[in-house]
Protein backbone atom coordinates (compact mmCIF):
# COMPACT_ATOMS: atom_id res chain seq x y z
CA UNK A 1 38.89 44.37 -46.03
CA UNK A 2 35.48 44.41 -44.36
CA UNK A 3 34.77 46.83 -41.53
CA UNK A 4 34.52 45.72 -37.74
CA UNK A 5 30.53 46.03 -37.79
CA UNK A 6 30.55 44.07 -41.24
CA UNK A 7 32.16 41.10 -39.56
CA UNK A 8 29.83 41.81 -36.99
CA UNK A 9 26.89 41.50 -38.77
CA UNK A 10 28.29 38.23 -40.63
CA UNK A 11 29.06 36.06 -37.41
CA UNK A 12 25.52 37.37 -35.80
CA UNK A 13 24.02 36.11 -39.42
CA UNK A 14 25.95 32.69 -39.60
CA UNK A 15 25.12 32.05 -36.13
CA UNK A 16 21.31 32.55 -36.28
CA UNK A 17 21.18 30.28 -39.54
CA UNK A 18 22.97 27.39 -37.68
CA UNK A 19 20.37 28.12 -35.20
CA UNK A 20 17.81 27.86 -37.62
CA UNK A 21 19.01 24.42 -38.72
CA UNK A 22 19.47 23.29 -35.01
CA UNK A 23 15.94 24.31 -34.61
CA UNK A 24 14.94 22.22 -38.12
CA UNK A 25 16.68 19.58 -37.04
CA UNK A 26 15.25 19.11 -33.68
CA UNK A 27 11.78 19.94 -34.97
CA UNK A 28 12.68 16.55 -37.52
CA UNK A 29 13.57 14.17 -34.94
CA UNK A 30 9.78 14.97 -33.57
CA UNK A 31 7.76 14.15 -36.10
CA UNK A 32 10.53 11.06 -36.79
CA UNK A 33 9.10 9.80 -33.52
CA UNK A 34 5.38 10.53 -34.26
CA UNK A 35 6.23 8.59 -37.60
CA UNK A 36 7.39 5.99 -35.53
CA UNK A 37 4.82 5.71 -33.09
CA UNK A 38 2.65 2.34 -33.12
CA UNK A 39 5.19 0.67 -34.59
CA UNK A 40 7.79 -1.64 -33.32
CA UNK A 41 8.00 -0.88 -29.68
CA UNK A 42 11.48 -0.13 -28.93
CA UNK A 43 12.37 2.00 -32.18
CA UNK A 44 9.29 3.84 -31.26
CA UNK A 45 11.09 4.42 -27.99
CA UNK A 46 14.13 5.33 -29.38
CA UNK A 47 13.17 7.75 -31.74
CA UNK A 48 10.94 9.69 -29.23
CA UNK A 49 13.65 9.30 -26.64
CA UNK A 50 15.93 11.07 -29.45
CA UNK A 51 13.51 13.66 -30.13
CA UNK A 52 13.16 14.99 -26.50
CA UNK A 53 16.66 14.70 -25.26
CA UNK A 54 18.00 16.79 -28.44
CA UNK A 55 19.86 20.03 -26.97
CA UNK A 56 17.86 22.00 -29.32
CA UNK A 57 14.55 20.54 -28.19
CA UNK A 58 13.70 23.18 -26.07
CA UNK A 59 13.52 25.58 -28.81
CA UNK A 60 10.63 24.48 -30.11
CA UNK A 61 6.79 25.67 -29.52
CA UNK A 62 6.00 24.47 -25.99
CA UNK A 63 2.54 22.97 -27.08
CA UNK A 64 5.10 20.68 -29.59
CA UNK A 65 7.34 20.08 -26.90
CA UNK A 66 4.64 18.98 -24.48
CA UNK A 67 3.33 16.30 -27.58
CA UNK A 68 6.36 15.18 -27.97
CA UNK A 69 6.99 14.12 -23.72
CA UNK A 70 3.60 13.05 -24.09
CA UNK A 71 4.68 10.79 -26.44
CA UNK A 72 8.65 10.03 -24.98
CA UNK A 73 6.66 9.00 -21.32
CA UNK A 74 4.25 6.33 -22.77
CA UNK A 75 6.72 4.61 -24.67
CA UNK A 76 9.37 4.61 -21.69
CA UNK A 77 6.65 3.53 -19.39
CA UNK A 78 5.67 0.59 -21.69
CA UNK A 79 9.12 -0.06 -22.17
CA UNK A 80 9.65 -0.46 -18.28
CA UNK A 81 12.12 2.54 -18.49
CA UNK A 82 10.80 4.07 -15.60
CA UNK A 83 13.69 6.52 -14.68
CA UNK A 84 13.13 8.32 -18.02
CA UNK A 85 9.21 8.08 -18.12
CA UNK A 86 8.95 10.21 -14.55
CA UNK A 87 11.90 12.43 -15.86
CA UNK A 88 9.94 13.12 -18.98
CA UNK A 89 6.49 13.15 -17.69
CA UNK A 90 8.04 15.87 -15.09
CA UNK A 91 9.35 18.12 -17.76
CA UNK A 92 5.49 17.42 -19.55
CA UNK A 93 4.05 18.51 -16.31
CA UNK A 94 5.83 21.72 -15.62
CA UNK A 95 5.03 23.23 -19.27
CA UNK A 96 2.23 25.26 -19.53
CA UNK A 97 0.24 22.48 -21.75
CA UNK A 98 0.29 20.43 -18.14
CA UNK A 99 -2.41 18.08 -17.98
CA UNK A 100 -3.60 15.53 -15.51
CA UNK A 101 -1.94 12.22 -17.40
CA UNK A 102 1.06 14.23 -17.44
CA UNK A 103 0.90 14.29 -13.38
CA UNK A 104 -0.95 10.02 -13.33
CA UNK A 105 2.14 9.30 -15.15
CA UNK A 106 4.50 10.95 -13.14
CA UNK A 107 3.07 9.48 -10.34
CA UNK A 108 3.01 6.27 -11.73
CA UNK A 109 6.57 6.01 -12.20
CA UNK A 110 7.45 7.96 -9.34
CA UNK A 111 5.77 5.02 -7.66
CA UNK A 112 7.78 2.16 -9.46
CA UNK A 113 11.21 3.53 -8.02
CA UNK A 114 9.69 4.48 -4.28
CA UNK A 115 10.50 7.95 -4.98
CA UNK A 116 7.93 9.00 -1.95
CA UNK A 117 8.90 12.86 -1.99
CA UNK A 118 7.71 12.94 -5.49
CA UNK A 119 4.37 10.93 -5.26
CA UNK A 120 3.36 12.95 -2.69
CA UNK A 121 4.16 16.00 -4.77
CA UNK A 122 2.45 14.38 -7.82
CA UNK A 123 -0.86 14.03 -5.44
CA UNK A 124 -1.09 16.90 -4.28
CA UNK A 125 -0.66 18.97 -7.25
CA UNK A 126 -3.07 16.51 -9.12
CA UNK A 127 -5.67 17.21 -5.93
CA UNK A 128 -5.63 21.24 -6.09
CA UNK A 129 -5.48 21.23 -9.87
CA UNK A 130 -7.93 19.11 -11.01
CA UNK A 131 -9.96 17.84 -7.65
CA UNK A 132 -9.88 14.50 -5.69
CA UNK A 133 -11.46 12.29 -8.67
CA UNK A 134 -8.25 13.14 -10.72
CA UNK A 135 -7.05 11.05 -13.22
CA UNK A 136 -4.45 8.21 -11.46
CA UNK A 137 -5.45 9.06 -7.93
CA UNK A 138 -6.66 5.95 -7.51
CA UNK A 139 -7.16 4.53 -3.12
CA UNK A 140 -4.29 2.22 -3.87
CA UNK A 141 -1.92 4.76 -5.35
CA UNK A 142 -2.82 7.11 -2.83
CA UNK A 143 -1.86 4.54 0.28
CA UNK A 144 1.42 4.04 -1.36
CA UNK A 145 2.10 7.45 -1.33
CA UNK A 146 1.58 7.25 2.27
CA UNK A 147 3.55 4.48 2.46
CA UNK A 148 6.63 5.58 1.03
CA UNK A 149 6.49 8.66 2.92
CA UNK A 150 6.89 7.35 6.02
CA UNK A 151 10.54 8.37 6.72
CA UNK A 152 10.93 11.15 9.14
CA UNK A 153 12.70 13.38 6.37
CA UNK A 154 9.92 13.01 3.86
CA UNK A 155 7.27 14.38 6.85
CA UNK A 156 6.62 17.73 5.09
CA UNK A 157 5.75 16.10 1.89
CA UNK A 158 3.41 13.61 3.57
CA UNK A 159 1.78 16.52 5.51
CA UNK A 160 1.00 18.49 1.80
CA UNK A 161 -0.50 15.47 0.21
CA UNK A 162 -2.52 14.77 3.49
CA UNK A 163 -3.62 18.81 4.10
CA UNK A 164 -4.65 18.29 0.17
CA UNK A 165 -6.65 15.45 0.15
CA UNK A 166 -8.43 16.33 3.47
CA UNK A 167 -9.03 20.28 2.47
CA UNK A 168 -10.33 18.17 -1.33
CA UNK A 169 -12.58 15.78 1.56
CA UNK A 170 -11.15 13.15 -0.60
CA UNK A 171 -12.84 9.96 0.38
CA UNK A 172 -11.33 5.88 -0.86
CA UNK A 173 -13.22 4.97 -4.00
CA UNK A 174 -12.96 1.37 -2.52
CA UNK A 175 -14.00 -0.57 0.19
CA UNK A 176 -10.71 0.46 2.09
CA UNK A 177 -10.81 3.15 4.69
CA UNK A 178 -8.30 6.40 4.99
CA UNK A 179 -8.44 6.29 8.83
CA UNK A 180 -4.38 6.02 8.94
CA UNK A 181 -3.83 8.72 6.66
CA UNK A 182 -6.22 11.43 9.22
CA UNK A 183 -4.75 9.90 12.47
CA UNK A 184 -1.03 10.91 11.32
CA UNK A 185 -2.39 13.74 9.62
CA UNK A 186 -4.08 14.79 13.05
CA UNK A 187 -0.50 14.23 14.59
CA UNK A 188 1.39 16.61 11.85
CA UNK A 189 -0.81 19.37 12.99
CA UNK A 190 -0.54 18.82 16.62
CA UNK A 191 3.19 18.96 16.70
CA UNK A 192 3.05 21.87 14.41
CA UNK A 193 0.32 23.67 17.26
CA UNK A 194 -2.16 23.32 14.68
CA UNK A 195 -4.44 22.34 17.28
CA UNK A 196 -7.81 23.11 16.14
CA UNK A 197 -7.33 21.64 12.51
CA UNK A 198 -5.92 18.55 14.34
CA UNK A 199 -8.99 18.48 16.00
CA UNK A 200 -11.14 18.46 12.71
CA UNK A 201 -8.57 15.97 10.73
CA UNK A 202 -9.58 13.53 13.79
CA UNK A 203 -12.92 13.85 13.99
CA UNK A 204 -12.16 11.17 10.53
CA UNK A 205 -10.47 8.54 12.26
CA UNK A 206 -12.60 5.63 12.31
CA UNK A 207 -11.05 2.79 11.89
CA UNK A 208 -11.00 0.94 15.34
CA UNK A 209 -6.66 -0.66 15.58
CA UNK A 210 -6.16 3.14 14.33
CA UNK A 211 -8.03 3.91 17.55
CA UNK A 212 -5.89 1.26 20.10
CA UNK A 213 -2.72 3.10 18.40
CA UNK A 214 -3.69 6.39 19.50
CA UNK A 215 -4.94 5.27 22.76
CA UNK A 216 -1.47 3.57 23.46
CA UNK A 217 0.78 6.60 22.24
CA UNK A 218 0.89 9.31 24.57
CA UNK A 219 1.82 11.88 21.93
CA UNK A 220 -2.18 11.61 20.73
CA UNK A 221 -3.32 12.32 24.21
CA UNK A 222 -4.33 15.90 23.35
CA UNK A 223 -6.43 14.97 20.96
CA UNK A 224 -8.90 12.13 22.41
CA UNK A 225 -11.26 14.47 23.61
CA UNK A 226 -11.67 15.99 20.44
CA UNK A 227 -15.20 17.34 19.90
CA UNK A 228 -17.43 15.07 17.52
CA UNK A 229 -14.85 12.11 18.08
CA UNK A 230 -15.45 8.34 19.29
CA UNK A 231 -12.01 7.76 19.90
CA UNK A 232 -13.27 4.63 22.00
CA UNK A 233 -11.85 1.28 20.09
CA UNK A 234 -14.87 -0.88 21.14
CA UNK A 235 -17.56 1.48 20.27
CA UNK A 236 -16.27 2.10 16.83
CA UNK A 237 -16.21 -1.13 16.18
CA UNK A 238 -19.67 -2.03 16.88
CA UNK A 239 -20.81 1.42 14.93
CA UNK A 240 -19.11 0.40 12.19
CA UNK A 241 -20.34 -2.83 12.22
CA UNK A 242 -23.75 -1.00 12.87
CA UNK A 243 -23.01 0.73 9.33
CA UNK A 244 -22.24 -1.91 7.60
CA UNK A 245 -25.43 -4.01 8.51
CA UNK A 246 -27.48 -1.45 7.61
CA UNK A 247 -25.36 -0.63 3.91
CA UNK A 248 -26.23 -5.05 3.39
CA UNK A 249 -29.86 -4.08 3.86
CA UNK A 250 -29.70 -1.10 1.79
CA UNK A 251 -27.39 -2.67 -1.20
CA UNK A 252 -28.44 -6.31 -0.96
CA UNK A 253 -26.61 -7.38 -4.15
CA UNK A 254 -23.64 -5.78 -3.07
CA UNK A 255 -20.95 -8.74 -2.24
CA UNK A 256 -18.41 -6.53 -1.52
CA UNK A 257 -20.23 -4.67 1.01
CA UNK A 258 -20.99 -8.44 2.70
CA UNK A 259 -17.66 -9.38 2.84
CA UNK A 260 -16.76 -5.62 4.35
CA UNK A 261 -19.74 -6.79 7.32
CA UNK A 262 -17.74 -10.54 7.71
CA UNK A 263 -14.17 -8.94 8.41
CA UNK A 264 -15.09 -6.41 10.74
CA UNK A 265 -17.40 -9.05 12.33
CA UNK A 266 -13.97 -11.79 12.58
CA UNK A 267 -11.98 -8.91 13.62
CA UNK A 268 -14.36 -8.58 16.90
CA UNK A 269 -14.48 -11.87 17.86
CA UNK A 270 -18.24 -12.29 16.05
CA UNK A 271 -16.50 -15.64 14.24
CA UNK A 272 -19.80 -17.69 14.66
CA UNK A 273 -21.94 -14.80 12.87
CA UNK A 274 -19.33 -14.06 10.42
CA UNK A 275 -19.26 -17.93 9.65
CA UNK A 276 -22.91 -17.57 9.20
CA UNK A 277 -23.21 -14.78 6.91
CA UNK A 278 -20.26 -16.11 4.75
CA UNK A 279 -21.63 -19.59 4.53
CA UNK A 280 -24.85 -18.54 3.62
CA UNK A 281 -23.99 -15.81 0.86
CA UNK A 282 -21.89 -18.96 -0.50
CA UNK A 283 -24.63 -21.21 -0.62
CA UNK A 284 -26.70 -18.61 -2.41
CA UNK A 285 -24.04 -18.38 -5.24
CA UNK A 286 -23.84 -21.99 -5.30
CA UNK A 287 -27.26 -22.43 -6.01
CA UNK A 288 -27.87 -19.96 -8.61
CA UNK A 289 -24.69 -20.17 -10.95
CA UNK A 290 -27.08 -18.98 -13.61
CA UNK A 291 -28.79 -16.13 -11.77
CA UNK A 292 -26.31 -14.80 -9.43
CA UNK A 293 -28.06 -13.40 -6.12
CA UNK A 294 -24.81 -10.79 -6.20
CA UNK A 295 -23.12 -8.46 -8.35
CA UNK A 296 -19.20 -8.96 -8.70
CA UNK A 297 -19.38 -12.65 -8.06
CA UNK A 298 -16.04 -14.39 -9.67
CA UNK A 299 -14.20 -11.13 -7.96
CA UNK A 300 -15.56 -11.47 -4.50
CA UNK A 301 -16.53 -15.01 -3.58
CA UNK A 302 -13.35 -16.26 -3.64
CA UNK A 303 -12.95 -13.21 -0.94
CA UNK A 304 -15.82 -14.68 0.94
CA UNK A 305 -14.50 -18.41 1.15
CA UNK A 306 -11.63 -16.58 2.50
CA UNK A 307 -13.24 -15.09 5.38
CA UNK A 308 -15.59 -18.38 6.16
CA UNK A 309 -11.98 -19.82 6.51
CA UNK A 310 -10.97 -17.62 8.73
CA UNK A 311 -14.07 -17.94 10.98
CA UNK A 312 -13.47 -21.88 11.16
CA UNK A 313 -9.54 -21.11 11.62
CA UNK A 314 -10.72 -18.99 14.76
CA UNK A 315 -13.25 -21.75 15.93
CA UNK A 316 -10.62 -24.32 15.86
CA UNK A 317 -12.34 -26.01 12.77
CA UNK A 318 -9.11 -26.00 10.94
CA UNK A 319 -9.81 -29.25 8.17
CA UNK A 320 -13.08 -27.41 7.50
CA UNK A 321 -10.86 -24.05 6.88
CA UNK A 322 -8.20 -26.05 4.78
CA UNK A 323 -11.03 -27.06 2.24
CA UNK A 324 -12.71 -23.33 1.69
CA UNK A 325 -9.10 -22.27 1.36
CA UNK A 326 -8.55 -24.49 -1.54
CA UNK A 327 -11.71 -23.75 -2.48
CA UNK A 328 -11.14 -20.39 -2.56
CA UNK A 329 -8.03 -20.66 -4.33
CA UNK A 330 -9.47 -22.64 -7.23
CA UNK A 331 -12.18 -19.88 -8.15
CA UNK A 332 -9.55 -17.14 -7.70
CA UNK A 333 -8.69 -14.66 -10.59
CA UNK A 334 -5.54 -14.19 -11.70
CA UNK A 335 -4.37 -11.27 -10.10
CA UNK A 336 -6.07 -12.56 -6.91
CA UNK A 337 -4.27 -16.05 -7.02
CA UNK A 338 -0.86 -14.79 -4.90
CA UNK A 339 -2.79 -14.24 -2.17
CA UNK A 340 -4.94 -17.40 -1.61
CA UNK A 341 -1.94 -19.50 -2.40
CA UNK A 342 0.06 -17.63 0.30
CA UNK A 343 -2.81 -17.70 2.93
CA UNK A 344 -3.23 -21.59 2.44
CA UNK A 345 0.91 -22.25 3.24
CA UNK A 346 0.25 -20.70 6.00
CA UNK A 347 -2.12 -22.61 7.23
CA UNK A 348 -0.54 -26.32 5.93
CA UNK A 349 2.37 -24.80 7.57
CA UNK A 350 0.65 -24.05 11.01
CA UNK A 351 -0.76 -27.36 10.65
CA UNK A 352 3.10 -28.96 10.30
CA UNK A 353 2.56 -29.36 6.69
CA UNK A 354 5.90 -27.62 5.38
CA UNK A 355 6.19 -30.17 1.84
CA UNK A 356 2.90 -29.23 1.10
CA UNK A 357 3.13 -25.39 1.94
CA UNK A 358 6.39 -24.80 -0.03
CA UNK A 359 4.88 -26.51 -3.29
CA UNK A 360 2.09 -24.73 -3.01
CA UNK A 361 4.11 -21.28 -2.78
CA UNK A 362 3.95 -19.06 -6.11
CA UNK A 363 7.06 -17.50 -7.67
CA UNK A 364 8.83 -14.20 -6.38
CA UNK A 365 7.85 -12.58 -9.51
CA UNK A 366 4.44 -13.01 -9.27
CA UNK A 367 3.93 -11.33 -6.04
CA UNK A 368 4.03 -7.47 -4.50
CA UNK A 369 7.09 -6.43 -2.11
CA UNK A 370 4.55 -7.28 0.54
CA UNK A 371 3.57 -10.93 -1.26
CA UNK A 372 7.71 -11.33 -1.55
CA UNK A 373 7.60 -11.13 2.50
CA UNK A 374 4.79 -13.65 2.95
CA UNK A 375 6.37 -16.05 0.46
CA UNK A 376 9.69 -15.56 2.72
CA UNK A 377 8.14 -16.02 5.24
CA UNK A 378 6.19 -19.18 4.73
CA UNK A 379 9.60 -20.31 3.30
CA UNK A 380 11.03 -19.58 6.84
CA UNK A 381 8.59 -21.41 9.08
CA UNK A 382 9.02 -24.29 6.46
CA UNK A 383 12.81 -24.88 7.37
CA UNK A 384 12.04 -23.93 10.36
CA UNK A 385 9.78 -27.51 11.04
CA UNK A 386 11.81 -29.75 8.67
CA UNK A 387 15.41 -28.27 10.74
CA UNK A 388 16.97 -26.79 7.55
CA UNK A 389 19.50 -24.07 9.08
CA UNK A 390 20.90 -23.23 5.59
CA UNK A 391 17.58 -22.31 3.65
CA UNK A 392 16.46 -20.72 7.13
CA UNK A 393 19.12 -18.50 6.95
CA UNK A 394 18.92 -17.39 3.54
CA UNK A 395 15.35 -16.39 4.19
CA UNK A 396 16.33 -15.06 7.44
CA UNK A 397 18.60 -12.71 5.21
CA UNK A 398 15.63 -11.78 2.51
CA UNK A 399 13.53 -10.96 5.01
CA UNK A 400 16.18 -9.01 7.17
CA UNK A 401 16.76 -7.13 3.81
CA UNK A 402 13.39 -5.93 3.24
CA UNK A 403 12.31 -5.19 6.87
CA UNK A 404 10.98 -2.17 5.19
CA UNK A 405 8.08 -3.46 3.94
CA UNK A 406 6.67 -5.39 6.72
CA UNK A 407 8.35 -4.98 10.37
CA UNK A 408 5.51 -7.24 12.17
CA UNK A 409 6.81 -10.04 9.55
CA UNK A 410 10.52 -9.71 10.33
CA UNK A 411 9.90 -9.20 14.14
CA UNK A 412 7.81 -12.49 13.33
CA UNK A 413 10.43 -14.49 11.78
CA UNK A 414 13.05 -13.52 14.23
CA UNK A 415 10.57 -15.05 17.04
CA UNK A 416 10.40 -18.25 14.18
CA UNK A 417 13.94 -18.36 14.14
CA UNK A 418 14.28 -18.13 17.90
CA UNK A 419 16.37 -14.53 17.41
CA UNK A 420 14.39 -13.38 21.02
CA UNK A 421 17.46 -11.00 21.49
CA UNK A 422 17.41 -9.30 17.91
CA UNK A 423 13.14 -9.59 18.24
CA UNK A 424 13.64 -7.40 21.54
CA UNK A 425 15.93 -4.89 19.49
CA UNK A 426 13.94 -4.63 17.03
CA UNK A 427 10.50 -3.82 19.21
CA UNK A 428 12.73 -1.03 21.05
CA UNK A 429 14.24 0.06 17.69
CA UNK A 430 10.80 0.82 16.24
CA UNK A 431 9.34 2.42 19.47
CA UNK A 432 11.85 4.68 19.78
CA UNK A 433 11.27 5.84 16.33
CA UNK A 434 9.01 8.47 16.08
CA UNK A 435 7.93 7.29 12.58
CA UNK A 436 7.40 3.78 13.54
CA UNK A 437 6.06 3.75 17.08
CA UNK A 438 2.14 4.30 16.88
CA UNK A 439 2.28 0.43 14.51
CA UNK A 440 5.08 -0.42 17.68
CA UNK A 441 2.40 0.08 20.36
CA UNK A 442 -0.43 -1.88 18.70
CA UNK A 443 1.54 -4.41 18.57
CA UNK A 444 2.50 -4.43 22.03
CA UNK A 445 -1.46 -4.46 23.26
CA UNK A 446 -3.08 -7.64 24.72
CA UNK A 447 -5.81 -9.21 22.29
CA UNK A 448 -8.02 -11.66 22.41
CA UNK A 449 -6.01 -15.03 21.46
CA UNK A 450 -6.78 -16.87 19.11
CA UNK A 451 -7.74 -21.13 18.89
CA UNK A 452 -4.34 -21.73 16.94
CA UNK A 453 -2.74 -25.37 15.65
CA UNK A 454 0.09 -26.87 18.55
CA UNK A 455 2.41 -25.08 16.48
CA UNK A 456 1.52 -22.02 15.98
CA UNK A 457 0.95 -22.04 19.60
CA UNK A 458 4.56 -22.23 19.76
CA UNK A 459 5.35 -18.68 18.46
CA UNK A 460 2.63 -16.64 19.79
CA UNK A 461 3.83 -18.18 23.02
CA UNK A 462 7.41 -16.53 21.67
CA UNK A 463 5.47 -13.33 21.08
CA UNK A 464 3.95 -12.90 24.37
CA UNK A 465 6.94 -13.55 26.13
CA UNK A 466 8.31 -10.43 23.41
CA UNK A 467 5.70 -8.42 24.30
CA UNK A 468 6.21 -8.92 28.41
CA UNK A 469 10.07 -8.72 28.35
CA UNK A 470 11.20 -6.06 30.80
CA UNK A 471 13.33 -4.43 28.34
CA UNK A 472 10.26 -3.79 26.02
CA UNK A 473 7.91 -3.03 28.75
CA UNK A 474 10.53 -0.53 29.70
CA UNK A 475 10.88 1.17 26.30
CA UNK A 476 7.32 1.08 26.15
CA UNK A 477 6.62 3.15 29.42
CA UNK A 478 8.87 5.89 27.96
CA UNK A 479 5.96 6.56 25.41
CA UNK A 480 3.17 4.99 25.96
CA UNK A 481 0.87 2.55 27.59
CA UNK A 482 -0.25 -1.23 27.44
CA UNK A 483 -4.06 -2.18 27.51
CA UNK A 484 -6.25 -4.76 27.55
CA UNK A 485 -8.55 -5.78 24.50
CA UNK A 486 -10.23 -8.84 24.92
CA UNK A 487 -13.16 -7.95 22.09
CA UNK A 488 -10.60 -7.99 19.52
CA UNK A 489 -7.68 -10.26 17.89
CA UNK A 490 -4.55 -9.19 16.92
């Protein structure tokens, strides 16, 4: 019979050779799934999805553990599996091996299920370990971030991805501008008597309807007298206007920079000179198909028919704006297509062309969360003029669904649908939201109106008589203020 510590010993032995072959074992499904890699998609998938969930998996060297997620994440991203690519590219990014596609791709997928709390986290980590020009924080990834951080609860991880980027000076690497993202960082601070950084983050807001919000939300009072801060609307505009004049000079081949100069000019009322510049950088392409005068043509003129549309839109020119729409439309990219298509149904429609708007309308699938809305929406007005209450209804009931999105287009279709109660609820509902009310109040302000078709007449009527209902102006008093801005549309 063997002794106690004999028996001992054997268990303790027997137990670290299974351990051992746990070990082997794991350490084979890994380099089953390297094997595997570049070769039928979904096996590949499977096999490095095998390899990184095995129990024993974390046994192994971390550096072979970290190849192995590196692997698992790509092939669930391709595969669309996005719940497992951000749970593996989280475990990639919190081993020692961490690397900045570990954190894009965690981002990335963090993004495709709207998990906010985690993009934020993703930015923010990607910002103070590897700077501002990180791989994957890219303008547009960053303003969805901000996006999908905009509940209340998910304020303290909006406020570390903002106090990140601005302590990084992280600046757009587009033509888009991150004036939202330092007003409501400004705010964060000031509720949290941050005061003087508040002051600094707002020194950054430029961007002129960023401005009218701040003016008409009383909670940003302390903060327009900032030092080194034109927190006048009107003046901004015309100094950024001022800038981007002088950037057309300075980068005269630069057709993104042009188009820049034409929507801040239709945004002030400037329609005639925006028509102008437009229709002569058009002209110029025209001319010289085989020496372009610009860089970035087939991506921007399309972009620059758009806004000559708009001009003759605004002058009341609206056959003229119909043909650079289609014209617009036809030189289009792919990717660009959606949005052309959508902006000319809205136009056929405001012109009482429903037939005509709805064939024109792409597929669901083809279009952003935002694009859905617009298509919705077009759909709306549609059987709105030819009296279909059914279809109205069912987009009525998309759009209710997805309010999220776009609040100014579901407070629009209610006014469509002739919901004026459920539009009033829905103004007070987002003012008295904390989260909501700054985009409430610019709403609520008094623009410049613009030369509109008989029926869209119709509904801004419907959304000045919104914006003047006693109820509203009521809700509004409570935290803020209405003014006048004649130099600007909505």
């Amino acid at each position: 019979m063997r002794s106690l510590p004999a028996l001992v010993f054997l268990g303790a032995l027997g137990a670290l050779s299974s351990s051992y072959a746990d070990e082997a074992a794991a350490r084979q499904k890994v380099k089953e799934a390297f094997a595997a890699a570049g070769k039928e998609p979904q096996a590949s998938y499977e096999a490095a999805r095998q390899a990184v969930t095995d129990p024993n998996f974390g046994a192994l060297e971390t550096g072979t553990q970290h190849a192995a997620l590196v692997l698992a994440y790509t092939a669930a991203y391709k595969a669309k599996d996005f719940d497992r690519a951000h749970e593996f590219a989280s475990r990639a990014s919190s081993l020692p091996e961490q690397n900045a596609q570990d954190w894009s791709y965690r981002l990335y997928s963090a993004a495709q299920q709207t998990d906010g709390r985690d993009e934020a986290f993703c930015i923010a980590s990607s910002v103070r370990l590897w700077g501002p020009n990180a791989e994957g924080l890219t303008s547009d990834s960053i303003r969805r971030a901000f996006r999908d951080t905009a509940l209340l609860q998910l304020a303290d991880a909006r406020k570390e991805m903002l106090l990140a980027l601005y302590d990084a000076r992280w600046r757009p690497t587009d033509e888009s501008n991150a004036s939202r993202l330092w007003m409501s960082l400004s705010l964060m601070l000031l509720e949290s008597n941050e005061v003087a950084k508040a002051m600094q983050a707002v020194a950054l807001v430029d961007d002129p309807i960023d401005l009218i919000g701040m003016h008409a939300d009383s909670r940003y009072k302390p903060l327009l007298k900032a030092p080194y801060f034109e927190s006048d609307p009107h003046a901004a505009a015309r100094l950024k206007i001022k800038m981007l004049r002088g950037r057309v000079v300075a980068q005269p081949r630069s057709l993104r920079v042009l188009l820049s100069l034409t929507q801040n000019l239709l945004t002030s009322r400037e329609d005639q000179e925006a028509l102008d510049i437009a229709a002569q950088a058009d002209r110029r392409i025209v001319d010289a198909p085989a020496a372009p005068p610009f860089d970035e043509v087939k991506r921007y003129h399309p972009w620059i028919l758009n806004a000559k549309a708009s001009a003759l839109r605004n002058l009341g020119r609206f056959g003229e704006a119909e043909t650079e729409l289609r014209r617009a439309l036809s030189l289009a990219a792919q990717n660009d297509a959606v949005s052309h298509q959508i902006n000319l149904a809205f136009l056929l429609c405001d012109l009482n062309r429903p037939d005509e708007a709805l064939h024109l309308l792409p597929k669901m699938d083809q279009a952003s969360d935002y694009g859905k809305m617009q298509i919705a929406m077009v759909e709306l007005i549609a059987a709105s003029e030819q009296a279909d209450a059914p279809a109205l209804q069912q987009h009525m009931d998309y759009l209710r669904d997805h309010q999220q999105i776009s609040p100014d287009t579901y407070e629009r279709a209610l006014l469509v649908a002739g919901e004026f109660d459920k539009a009033q609820e829905l103004v007070i509902s987002r003012l008295a939201d904390p989260a909501t009310r700054t985009e409430a109040l610019v709403r609520v302000q008094i623009y410049a109106e613009k030369k509109l078709p008989p029926n869209a007449q119709t509904w801004q009527l419907a959304q000045e008589k919104l914006r003047s209902a006693p109820n509203v102006l009521k809700a509004v008093s409570l935290v803020g203020s209405v003014s006048h801005y004649a130099w600007r549309y909505d």
